[in-house]
Structure formats: structure tokens, C-alpha cells
N, C-alpha and C. Protein backbone atom coordinates (compact mmCIF):
# COMPACT_ATOMS: atom_id res chain seq x y z
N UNK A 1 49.98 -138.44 123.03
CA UNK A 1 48.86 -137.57 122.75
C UNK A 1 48.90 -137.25 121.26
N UNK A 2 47.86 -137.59 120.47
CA UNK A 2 47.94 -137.03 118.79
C UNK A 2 47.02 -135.69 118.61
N UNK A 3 48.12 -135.15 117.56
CA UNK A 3 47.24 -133.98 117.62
C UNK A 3 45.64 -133.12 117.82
N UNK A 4 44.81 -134.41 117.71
CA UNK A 4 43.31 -134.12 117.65
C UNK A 4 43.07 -134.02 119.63
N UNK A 5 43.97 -134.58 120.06
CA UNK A 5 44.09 -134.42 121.43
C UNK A 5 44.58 -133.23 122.53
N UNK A 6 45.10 -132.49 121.27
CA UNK A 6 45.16 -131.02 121.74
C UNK A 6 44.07 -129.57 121.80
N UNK A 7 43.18 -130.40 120.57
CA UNK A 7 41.99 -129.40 120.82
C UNK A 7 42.25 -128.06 120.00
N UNK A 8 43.55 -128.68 119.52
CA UNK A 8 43.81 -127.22 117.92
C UNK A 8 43.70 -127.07 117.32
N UNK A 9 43.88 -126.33 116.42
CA UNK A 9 43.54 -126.76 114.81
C UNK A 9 44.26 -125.49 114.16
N UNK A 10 44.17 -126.39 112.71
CA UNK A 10 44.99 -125.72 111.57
C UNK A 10 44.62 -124.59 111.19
N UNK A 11 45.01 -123.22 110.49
CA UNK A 11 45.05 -122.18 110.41
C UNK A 11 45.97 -121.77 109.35
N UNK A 12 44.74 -121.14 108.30
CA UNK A 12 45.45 -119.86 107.32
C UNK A 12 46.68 -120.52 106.68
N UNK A 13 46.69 -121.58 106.74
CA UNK A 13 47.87 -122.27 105.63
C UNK A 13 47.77 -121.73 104.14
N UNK A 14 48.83 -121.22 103.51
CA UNK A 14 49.07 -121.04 102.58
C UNK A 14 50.14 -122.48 101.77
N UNK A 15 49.10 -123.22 101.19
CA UNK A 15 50.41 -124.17 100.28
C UNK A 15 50.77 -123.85 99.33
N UNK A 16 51.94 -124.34 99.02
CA UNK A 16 53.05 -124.09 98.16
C UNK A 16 52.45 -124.54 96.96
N UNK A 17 53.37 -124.84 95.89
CA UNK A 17 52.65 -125.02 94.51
C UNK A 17 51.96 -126.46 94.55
N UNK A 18 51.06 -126.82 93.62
CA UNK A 18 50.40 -128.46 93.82
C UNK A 18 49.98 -128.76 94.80
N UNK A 19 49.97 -127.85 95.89
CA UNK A 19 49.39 -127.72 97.33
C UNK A 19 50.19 -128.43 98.58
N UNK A 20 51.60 -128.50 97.97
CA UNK A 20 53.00 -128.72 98.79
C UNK A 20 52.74 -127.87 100.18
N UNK A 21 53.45 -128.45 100.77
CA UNK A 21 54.06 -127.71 101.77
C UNK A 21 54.65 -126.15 101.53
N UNK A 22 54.11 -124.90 101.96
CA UNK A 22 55.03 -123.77 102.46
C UNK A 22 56.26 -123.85 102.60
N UNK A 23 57.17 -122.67 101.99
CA UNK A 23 58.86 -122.97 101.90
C UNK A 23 58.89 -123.16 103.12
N UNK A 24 58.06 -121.87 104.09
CA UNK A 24 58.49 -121.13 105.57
C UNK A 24 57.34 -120.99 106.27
N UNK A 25 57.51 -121.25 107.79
CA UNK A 25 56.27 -120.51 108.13
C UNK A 25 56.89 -119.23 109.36
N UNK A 26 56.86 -118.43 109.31
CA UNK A 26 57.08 -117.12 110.01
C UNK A 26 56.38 -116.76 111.01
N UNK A 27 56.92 -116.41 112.75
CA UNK A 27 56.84 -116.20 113.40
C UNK A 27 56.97 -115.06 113.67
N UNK A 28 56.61 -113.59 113.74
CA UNK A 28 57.46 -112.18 114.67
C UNK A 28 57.18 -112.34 115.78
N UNK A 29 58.50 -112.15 116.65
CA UNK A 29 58.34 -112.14 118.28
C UNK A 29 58.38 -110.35 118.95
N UNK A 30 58.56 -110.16 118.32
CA UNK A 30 58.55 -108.38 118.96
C UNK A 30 57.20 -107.83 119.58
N UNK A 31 55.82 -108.42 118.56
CA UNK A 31 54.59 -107.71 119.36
C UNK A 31 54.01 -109.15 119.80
N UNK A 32 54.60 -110.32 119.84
CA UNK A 32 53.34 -111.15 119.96
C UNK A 32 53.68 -111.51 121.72
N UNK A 33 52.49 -112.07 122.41
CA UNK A 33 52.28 -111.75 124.02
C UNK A 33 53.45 -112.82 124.70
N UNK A 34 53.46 -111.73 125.69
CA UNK A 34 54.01 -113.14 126.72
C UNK A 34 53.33 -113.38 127.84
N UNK A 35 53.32 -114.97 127.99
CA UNK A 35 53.19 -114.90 129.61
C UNK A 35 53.38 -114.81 130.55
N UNK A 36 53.31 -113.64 131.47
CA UNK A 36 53.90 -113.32 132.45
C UNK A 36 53.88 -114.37 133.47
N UNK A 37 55.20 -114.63 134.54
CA UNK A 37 55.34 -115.09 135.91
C UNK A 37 54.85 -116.83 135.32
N UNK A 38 55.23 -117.43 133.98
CA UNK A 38 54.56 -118.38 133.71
C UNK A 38 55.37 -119.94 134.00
N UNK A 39 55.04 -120.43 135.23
CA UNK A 39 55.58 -121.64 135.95
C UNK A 39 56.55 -120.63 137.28
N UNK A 40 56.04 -119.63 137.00
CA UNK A 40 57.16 -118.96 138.33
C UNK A 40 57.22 -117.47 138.17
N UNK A 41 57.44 -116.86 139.12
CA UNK A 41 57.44 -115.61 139.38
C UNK A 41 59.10 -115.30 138.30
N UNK A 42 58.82 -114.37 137.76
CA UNK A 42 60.47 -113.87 136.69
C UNK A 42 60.45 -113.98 135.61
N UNK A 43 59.14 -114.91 134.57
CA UNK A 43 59.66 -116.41 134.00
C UNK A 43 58.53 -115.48 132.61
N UNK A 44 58.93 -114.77 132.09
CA UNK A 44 57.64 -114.87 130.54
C UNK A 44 58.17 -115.26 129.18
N UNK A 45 56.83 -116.08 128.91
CA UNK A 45 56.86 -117.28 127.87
C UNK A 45 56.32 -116.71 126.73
N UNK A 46 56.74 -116.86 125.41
CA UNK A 46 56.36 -117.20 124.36
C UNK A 46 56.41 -118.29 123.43
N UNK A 47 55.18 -118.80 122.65
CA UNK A 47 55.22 -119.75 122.68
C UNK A 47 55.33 -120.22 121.29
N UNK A 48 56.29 -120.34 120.22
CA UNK A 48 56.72 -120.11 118.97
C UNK A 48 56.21 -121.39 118.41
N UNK A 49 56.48 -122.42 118.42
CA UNK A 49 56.25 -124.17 117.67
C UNK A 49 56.07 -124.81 118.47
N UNK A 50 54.86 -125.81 118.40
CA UNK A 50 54.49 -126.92 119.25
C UNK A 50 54.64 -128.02 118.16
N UNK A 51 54.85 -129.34 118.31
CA UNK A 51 54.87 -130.32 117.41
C UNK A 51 54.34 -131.83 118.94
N UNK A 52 53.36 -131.80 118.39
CA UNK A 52 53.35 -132.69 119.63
C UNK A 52 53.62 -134.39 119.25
N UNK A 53 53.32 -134.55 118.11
CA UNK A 53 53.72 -136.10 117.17
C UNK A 53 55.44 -135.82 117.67
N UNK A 54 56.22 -135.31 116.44
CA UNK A 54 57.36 -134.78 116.80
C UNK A 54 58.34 -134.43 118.61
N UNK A 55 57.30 -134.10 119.17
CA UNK A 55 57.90 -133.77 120.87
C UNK A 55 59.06 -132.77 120.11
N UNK A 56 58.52 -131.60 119.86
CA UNK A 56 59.36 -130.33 119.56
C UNK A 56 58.70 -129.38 120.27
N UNK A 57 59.20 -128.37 120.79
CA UNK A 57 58.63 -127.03 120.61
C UNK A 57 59.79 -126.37 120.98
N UNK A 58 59.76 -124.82 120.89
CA UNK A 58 59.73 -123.41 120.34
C UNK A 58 59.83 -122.74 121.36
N UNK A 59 60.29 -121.95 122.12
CA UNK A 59 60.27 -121.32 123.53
C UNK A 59 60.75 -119.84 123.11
N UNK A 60 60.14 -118.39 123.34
CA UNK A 60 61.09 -117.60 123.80
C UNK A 60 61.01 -117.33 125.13
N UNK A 61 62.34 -117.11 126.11
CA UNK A 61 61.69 -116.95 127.66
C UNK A 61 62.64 -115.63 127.43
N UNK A 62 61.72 -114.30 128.95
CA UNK A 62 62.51 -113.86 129.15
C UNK A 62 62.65 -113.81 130.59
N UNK A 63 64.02 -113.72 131.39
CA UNK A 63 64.02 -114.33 132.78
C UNK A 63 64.35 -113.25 133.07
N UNK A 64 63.80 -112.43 135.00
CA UNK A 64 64.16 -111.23 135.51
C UNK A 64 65.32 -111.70 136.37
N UNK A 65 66.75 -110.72 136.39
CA UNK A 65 67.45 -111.35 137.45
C UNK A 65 67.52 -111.91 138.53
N UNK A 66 68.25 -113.01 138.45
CA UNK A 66 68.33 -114.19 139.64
C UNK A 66 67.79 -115.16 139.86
N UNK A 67 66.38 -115.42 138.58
CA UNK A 67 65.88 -116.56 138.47
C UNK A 67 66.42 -118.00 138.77
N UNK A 68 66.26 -118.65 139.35
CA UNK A 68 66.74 -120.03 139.53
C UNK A 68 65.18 -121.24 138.70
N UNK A 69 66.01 -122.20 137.86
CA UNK A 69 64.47 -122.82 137.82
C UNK A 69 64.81 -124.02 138.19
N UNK A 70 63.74 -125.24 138.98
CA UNK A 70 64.60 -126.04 139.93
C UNK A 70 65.39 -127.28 138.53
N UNK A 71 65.74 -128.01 139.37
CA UNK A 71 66.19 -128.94 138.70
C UNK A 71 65.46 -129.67 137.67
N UNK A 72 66.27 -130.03 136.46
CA UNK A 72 65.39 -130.77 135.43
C UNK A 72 66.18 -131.25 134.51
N UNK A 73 65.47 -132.73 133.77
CA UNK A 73 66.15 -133.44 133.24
C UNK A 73 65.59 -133.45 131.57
N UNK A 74 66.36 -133.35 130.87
CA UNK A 74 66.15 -133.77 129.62
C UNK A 74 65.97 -134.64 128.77
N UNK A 75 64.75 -135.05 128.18
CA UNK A 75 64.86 -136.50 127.31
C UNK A 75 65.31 -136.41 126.00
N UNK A 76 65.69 -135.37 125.50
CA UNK A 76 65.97 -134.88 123.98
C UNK A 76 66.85 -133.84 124.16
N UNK A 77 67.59 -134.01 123.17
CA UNK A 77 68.33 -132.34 123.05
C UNK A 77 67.31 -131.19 123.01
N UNK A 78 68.57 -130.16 123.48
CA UNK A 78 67.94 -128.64 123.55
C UNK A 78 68.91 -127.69 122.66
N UNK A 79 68.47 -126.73 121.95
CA UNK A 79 69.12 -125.57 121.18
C UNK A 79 68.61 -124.56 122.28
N UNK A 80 69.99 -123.81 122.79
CA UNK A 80 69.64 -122.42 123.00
C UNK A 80 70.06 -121.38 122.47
N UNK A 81 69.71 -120.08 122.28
CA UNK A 81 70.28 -118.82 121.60
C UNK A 81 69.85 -117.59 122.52
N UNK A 82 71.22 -116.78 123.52
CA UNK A 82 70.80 -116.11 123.94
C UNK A 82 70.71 -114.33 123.68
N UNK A 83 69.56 -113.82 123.40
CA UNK A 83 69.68 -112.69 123.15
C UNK A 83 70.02 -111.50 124.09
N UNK A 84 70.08 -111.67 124.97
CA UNK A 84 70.29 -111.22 125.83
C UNK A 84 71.17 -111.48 127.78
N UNK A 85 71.74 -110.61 128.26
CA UNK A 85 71.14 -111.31 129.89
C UNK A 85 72.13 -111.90 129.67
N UNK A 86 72.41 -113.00 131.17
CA UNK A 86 73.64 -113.81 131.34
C UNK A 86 73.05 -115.13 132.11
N UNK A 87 73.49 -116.10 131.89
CA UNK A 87 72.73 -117.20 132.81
C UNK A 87 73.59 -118.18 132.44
N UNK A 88 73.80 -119.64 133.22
CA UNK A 88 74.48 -120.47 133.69
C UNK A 88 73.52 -121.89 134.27
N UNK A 89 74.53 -123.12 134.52
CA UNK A 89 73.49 -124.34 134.78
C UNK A 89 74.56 -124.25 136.51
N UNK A 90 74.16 -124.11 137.68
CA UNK A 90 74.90 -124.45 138.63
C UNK A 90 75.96 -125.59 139.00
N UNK A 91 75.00 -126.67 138.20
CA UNK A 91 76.36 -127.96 138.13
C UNK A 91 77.47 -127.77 137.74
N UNK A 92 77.32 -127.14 136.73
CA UNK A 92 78.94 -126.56 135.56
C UNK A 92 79.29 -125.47 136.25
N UNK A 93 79.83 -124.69 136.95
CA UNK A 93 80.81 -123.65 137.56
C UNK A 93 81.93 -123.28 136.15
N UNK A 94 82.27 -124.83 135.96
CA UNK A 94 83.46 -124.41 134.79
C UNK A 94 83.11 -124.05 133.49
N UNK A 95 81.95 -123.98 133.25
CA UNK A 95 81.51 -123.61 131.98
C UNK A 95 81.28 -122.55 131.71
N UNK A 96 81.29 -121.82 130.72
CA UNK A 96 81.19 -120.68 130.34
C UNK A 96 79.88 -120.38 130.48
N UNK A 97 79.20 -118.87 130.72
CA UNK A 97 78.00 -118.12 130.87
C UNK A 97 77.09 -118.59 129.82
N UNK A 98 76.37 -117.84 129.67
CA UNK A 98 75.49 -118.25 128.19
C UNK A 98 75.05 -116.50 128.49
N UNK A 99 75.88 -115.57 127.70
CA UNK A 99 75.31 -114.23 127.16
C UNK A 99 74.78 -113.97 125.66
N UNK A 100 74.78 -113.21 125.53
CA UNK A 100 73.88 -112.47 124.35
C UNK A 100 75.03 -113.08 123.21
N UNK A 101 74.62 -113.87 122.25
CA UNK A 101 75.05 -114.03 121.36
C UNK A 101 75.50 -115.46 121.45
N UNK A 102 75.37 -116.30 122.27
CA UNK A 102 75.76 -117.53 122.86
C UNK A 102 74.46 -118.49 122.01
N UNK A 103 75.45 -119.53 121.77
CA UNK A 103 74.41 -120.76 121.10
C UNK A 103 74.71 -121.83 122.66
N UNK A 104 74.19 -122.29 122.66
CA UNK A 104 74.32 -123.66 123.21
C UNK A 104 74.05 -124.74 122.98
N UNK A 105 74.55 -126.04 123.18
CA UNK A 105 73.45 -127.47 122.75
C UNK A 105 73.72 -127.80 123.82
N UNK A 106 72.55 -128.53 124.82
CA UNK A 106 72.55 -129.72 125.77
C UNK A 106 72.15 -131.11 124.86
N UNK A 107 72.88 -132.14 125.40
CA UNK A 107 73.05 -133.19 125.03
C UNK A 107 71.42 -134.31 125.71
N UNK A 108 70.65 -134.77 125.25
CA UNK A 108 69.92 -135.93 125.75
C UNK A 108 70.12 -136.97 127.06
N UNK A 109 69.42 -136.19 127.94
CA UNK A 109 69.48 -136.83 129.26
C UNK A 109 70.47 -136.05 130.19
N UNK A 110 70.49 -134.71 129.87
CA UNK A 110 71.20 -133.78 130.94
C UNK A 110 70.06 -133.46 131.94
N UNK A 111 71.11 -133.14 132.70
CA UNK A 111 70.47 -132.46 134.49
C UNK A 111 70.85 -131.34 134.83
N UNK A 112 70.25 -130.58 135.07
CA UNK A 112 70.56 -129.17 135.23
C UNK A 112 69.80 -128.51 136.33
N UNK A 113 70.70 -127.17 136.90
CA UNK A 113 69.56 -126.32 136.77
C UNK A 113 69.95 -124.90 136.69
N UNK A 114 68.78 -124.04 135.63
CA UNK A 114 69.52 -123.12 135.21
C UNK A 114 69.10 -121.97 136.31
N UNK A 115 70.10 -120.99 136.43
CA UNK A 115 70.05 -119.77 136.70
C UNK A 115 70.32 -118.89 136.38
N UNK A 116 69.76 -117.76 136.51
CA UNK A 116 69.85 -116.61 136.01
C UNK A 116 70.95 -115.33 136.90
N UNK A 117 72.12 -114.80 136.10
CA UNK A 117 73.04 -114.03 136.90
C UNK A 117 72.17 -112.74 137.62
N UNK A 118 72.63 -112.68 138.83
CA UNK A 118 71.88 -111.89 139.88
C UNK A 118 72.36 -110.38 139.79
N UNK A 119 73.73 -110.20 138.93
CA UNK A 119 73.84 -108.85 138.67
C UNK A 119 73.58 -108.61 137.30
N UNK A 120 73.03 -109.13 136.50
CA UNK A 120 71.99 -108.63 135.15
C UNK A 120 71.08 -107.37 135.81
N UNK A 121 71.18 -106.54 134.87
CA UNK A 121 70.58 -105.39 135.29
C UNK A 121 69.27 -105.29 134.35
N UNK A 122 69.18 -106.27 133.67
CA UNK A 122 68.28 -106.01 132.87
C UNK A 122 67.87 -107.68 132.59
N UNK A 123 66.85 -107.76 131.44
CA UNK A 123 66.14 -109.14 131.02
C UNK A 123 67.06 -109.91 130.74
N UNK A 124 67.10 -111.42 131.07
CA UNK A 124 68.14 -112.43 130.15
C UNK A 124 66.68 -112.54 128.91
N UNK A 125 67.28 -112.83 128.03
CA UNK A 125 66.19 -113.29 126.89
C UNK A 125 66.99 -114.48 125.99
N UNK A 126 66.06 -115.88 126.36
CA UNK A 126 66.46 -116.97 125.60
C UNK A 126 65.78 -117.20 124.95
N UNK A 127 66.37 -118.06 123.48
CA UNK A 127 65.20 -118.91 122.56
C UNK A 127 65.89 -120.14 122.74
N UNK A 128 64.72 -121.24 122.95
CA UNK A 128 65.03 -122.66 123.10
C UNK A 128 64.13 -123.57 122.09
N UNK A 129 64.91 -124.28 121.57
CA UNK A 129 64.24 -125.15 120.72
C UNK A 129 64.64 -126.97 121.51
N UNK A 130 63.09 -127.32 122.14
CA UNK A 130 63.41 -128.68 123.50
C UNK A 130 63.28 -129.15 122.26
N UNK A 131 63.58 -131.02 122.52
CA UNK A 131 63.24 -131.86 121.85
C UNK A 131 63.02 -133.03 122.79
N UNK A 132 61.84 -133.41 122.92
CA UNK A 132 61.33 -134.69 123.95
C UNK A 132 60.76 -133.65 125.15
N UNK A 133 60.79 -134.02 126.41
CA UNK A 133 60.12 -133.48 127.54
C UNK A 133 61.29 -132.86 128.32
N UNK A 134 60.65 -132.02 129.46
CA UNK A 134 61.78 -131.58 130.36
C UNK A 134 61.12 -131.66 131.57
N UNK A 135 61.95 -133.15 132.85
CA UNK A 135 61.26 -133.31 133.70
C UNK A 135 62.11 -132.79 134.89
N UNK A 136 60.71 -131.83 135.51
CA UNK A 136 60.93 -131.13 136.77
C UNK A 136 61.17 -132.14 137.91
N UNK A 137 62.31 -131.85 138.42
CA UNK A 137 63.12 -132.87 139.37
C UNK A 137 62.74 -132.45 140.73
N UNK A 138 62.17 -133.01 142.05
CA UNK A 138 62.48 -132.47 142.81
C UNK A 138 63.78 -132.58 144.27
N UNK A 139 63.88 -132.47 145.00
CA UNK A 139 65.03 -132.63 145.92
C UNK A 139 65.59 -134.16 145.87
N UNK A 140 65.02 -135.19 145.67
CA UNK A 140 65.42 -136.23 145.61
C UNK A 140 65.53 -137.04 144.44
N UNK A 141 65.24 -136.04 143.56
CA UNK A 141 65.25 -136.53 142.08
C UNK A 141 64.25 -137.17 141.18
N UNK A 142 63.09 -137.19 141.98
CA UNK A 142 61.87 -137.93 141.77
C UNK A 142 60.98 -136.62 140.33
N UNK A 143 60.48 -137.22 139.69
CA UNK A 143 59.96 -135.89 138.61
C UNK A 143 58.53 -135.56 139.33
N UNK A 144 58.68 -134.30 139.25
CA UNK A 144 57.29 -133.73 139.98
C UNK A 144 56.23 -133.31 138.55
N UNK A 145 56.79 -132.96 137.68
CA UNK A 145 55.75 -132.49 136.48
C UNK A 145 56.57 -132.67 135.17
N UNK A 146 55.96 -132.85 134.12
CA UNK A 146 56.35 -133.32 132.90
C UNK A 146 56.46 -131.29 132.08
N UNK A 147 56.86 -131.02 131.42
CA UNK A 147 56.71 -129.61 130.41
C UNK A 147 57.19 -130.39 128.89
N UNK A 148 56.32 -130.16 127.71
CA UNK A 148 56.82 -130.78 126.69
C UNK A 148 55.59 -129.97 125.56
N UNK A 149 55.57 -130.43 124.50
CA UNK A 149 54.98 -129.67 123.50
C UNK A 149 53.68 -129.71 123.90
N UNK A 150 52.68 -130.99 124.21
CA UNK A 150 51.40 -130.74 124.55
C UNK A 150 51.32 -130.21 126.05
N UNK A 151 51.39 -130.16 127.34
CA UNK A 151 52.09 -129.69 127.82
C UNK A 151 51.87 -128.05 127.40
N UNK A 152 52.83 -127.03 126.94
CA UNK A 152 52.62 -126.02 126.56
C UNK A 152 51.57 -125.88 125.42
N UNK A 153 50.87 -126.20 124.67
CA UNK A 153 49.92 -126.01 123.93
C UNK A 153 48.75 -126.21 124.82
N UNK A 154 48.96 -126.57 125.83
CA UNK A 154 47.63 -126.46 126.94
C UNK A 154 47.40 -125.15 127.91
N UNK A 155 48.64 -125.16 128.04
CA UNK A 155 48.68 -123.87 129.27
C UNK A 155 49.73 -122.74 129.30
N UNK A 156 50.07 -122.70 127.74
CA UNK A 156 50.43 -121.37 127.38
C UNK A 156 49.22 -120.10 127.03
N UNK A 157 48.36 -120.97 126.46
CA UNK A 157 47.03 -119.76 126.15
C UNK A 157 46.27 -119.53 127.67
N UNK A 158 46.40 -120.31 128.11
CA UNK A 158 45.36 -120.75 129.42
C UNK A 158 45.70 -119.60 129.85
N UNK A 159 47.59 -119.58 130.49
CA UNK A 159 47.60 -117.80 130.84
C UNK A 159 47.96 -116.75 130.35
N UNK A 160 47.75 -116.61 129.10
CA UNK A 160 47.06 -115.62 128.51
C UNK A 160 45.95 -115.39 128.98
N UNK A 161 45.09 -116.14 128.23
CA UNK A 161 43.51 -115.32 128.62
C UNK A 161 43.52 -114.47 130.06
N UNK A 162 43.88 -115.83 131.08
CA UNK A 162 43.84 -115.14 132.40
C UNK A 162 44.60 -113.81 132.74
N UNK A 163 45.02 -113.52 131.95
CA UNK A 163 46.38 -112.08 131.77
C UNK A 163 45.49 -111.13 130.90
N UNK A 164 44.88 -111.50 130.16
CA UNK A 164 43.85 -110.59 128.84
C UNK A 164 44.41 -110.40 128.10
N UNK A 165 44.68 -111.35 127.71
CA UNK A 165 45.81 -111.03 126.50
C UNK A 165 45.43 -111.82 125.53
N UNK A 166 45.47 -111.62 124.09
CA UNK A 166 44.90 -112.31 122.67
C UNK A 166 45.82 -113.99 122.60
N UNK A 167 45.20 -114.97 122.21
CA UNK A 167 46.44 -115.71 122.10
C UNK A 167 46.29 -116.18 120.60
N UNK A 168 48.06 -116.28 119.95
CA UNK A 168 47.87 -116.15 118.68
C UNK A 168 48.41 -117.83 118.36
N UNK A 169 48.49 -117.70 116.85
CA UNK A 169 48.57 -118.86 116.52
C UNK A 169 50.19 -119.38 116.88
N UNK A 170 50.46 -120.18 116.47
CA UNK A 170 51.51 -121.22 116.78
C UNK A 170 52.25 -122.04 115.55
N UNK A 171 53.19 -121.64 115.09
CA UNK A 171 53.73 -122.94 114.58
C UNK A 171 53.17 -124.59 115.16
N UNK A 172 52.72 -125.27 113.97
CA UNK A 172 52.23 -126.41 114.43
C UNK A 172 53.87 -127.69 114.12
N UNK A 173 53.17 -128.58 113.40
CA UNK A 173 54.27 -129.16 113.17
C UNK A 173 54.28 -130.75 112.10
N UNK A 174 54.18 -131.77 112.78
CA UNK A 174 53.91 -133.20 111.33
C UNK A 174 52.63 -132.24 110.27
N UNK A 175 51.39 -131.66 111.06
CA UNK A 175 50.54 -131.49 110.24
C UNK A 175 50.82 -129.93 109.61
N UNK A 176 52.16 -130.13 109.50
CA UNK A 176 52.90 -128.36 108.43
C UNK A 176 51.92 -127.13 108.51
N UNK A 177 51.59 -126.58 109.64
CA UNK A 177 50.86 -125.17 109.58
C UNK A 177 50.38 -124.14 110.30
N UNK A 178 50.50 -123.47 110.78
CA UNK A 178 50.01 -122.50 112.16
C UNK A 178 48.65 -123.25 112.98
N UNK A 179 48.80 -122.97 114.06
CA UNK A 179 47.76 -123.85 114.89
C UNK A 179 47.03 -122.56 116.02
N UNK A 180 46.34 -122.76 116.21
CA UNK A 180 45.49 -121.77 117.31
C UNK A 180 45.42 -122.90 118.50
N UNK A 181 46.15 -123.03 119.62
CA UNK A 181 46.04 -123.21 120.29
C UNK A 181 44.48 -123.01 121.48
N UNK A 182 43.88 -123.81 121.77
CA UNK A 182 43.01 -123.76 122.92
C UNK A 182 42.72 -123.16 124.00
């Protein structure tokens, strides 16, 4: 899918000198919306960088205790950073939690599935930076749905609106600049 296939467009770019590229482009996550219950009851999304040339994006989630999300496979590495909350992949038992202050890397072509600790008394809050797609597995391993940068640049605003909620721009990505999503 190339970007003109997302139906977005560029936004309020400020270029750098000679009309370079911006050092930075800046995100605040404190007031900007989430989507509630989004792919599942527990589950709110924010939706930081889409790169859909690239197959990047930007995730903040925050999960209510005990979330389980089903199985899924990775075509690209993943960065996580957790701010919060406690959560775990069920396959690994031996691995350490992923709490507040925890980095993680999954490796390209992992299987997982994550859950969320059931005595969190409060929000887990992750930031994930995917790279490639993340395919929803179901009981037999067969992929039931694709999630990847275009993908969320489709139906991150979608529920918004349906929530009433403003939807704001987006880190874009090859084309360097905030994007207003559709």
C-alpha cells in the first residue's frame, strides 16, 4: 500500500534550513485521545507514527488487568518500554515480567501471546515501536487478521470518531511529517 493509499496527508511541516528535513518531530501523549476497548475490551490505543512505505509504527497501549491478547506472530522486530503495570508472553514462564521501567526487544518472527498480570491494580501502560506486521494467530495457527502501519492508520481514527473524540495528527514517516489520518 503507498502512501496516497492511505487517504492522508501531510500537515504543518516545519522544514529545517534549505527546506531539509526537521531535526524532530514531537509527539505529547498525556492529552492526546485514546481508543477505548480498541481490538478488545481492556485494550486503549494511541496512535504515535505510522510509516506505511517503511512498515513502522508507534503504539501507546494501555491494558486493564488480565488482558490476554490472542496469539501473534511477528514479521519485524518490536521495541517495548513499559511505563507502567506488569505483563508477560505465556510461552516464556522463565522470563522475566515486563514492569515499569522495562525495555524489551522481540526478535523477527516471534510468537507470542501477551498477557496482562491479573493482580495489577491499576493500568499496564506500554509503548511499542512494531516493525513489519503482527499476525493474529488463531487456535491452529492459521492468521486470522493482519495489524501493521496501514492497518492502524485506517482504524485508529475510525474509533475515535465513533467514541467523539478529535483525531489528531500522526507522525508520518518516508514522506518526513505529521499526517492527519482519515
Amino acid at each position: 500500500m503507498s502512501f496516497d493509499q492511505t487517504k492522508s496527508k501531510l500537515v504543518g511541516l516545519d522544514a529545517g534550513a534549505n527546506g531539509a528535513a526537521p531535526d524532530a518531530l514531537h509527539i505529547g501523549t498525556d492529552n492526546r485521545p485514546f481508543a477505548d476497548d480498541f481490538g478488545a475490551e481492556g485494550i486503549s490505543l494511541q496512535l504515535l507514527q505510522a510509516d506505511v512505505e517503511a512498515g513502522t509504527f508507534a503504539v501507546r497501549i494501555r491494558f486493564q488487568p488480565g488482558v490476554q491478547l490472542p496469539p501473534h506472530h511477528h514479521t519485524g522486530l518490536v521495541y517495548a518500554v513499559t511505563l507502567s503495570g506488569e505483563w508477560s508472553y505465556l510461552e516464556y514462564p522463565e522470563s522475566p515480567a515486563s514492569t515499569a521501567g522495562s525495555f524489551l526487544y522481540e526478535p523477527p518472527g516471534s510468537i507470542h501471546t501477551l498477557k496482562v498480570a491479573d493482580h495489577n491494580e491499576g493500568i499496564t501502560d506500554v509503548v511499542f515501536v512494531v516493525h513489519g506486521a503482527m499476525l493474529i494467530l488463531d487456535e491452529a495457527g492459521n492468521v486470522e487478521a493482519v495489524l501493521d502501519a496501514a492497518s492502524h492508520l485506517r482504524d485508529w481514527p475510525v474509533a475515535l470518531r465513533e467514541q467523539g473524540k478529535t483525531v489528531p495528527a500522526v507522525i508520518g514517516g518516508s514522506q518526513i511529517g505529521y499526517i492527519e489520518p482519515n
